[in-house]
Protein backbone atom coordinates (compact mmCIF):
# COMPACT_ATOMS: atom_id res chain seq x y z
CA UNK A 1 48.70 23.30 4.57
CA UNK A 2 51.33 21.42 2.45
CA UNK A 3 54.84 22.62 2.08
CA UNK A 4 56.17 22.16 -1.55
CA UNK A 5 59.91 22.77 -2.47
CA UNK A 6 60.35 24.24 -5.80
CA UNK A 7 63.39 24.37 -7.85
CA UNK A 8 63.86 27.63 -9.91
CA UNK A 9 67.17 29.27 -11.63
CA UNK A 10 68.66 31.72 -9.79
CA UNK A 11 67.72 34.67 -11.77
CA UNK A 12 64.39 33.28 -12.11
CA UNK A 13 63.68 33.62 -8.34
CA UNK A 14 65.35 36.81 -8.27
CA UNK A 15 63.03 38.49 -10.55
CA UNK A 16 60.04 36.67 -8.74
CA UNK A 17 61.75 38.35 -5.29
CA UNK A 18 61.50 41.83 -7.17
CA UNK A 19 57.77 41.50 -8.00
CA UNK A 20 57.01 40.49 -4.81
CA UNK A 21 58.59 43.11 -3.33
CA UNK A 22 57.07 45.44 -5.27
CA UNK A 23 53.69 44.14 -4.61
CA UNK A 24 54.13 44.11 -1.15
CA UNK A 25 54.11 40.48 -0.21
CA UNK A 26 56.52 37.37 -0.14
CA UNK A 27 57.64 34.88 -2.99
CA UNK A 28 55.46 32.74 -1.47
CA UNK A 29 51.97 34.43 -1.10
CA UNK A 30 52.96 35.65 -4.86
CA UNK A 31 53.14 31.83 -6.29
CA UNK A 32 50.29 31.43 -3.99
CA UNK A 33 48.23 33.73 -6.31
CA UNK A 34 49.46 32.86 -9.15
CA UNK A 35 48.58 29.16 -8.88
CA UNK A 36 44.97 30.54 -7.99
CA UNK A 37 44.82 32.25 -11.19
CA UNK A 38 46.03 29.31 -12.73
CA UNK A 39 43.96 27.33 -11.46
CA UNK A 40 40.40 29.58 -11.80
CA UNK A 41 41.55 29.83 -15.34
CA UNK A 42 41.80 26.01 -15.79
CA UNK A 43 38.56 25.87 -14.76
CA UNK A 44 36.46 28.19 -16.58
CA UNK A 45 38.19 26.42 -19.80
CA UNK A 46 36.83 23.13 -18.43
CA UNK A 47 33.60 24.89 -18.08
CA UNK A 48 33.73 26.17 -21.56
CA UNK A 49 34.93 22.68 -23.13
CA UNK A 50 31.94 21.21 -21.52
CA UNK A 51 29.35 23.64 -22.53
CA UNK A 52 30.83 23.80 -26.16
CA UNK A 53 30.56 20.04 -26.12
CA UNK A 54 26.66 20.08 -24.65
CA UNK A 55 26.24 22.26 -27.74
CA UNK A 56 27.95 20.49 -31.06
CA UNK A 57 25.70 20.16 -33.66
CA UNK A 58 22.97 22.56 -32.18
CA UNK A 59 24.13 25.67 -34.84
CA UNK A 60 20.72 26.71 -35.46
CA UNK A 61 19.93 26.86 -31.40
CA UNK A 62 23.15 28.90 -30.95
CA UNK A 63 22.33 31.52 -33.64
CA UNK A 64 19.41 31.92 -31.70
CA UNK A 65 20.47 32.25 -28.69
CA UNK A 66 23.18 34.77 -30.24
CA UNK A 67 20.12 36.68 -31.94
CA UNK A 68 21.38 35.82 -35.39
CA UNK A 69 18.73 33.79 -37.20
């Protein structure tokens, strides 16, 4: 596991030490999560870009497949 020191305004942490309270957990398990999240979501737009890409030109296929035509 990698430490990583992050720089964040005072009242920014604050209000990230309120949620986490409130959820239950630390700062750090929260950023923990929320770099997940991040992450997952970066991904299933790569997945998308890639797929959409496979598919350019292919209008008539995609009506299809969208029940359409």
């Amino acid at each position: 596991m990698t430490a990583l020191t992050v720089r964040l305004p005072d009242d920014k942490y604050r209000r990230l030490k309120e949620v986490a309270q409130q959820r239950g957990t630390s700062v750090n398990r929260l950023i923990d999560e929320m770099t997940s999240l991040m992450l997952a979501e970066l991904d299933i737009e790569t997945r998308f870009l890639i797929r959409a890409k496979r598919g350019h030109g292919n209008l008539e296929r995609g009506l299809q497949l969208l029940g359409k035509s």
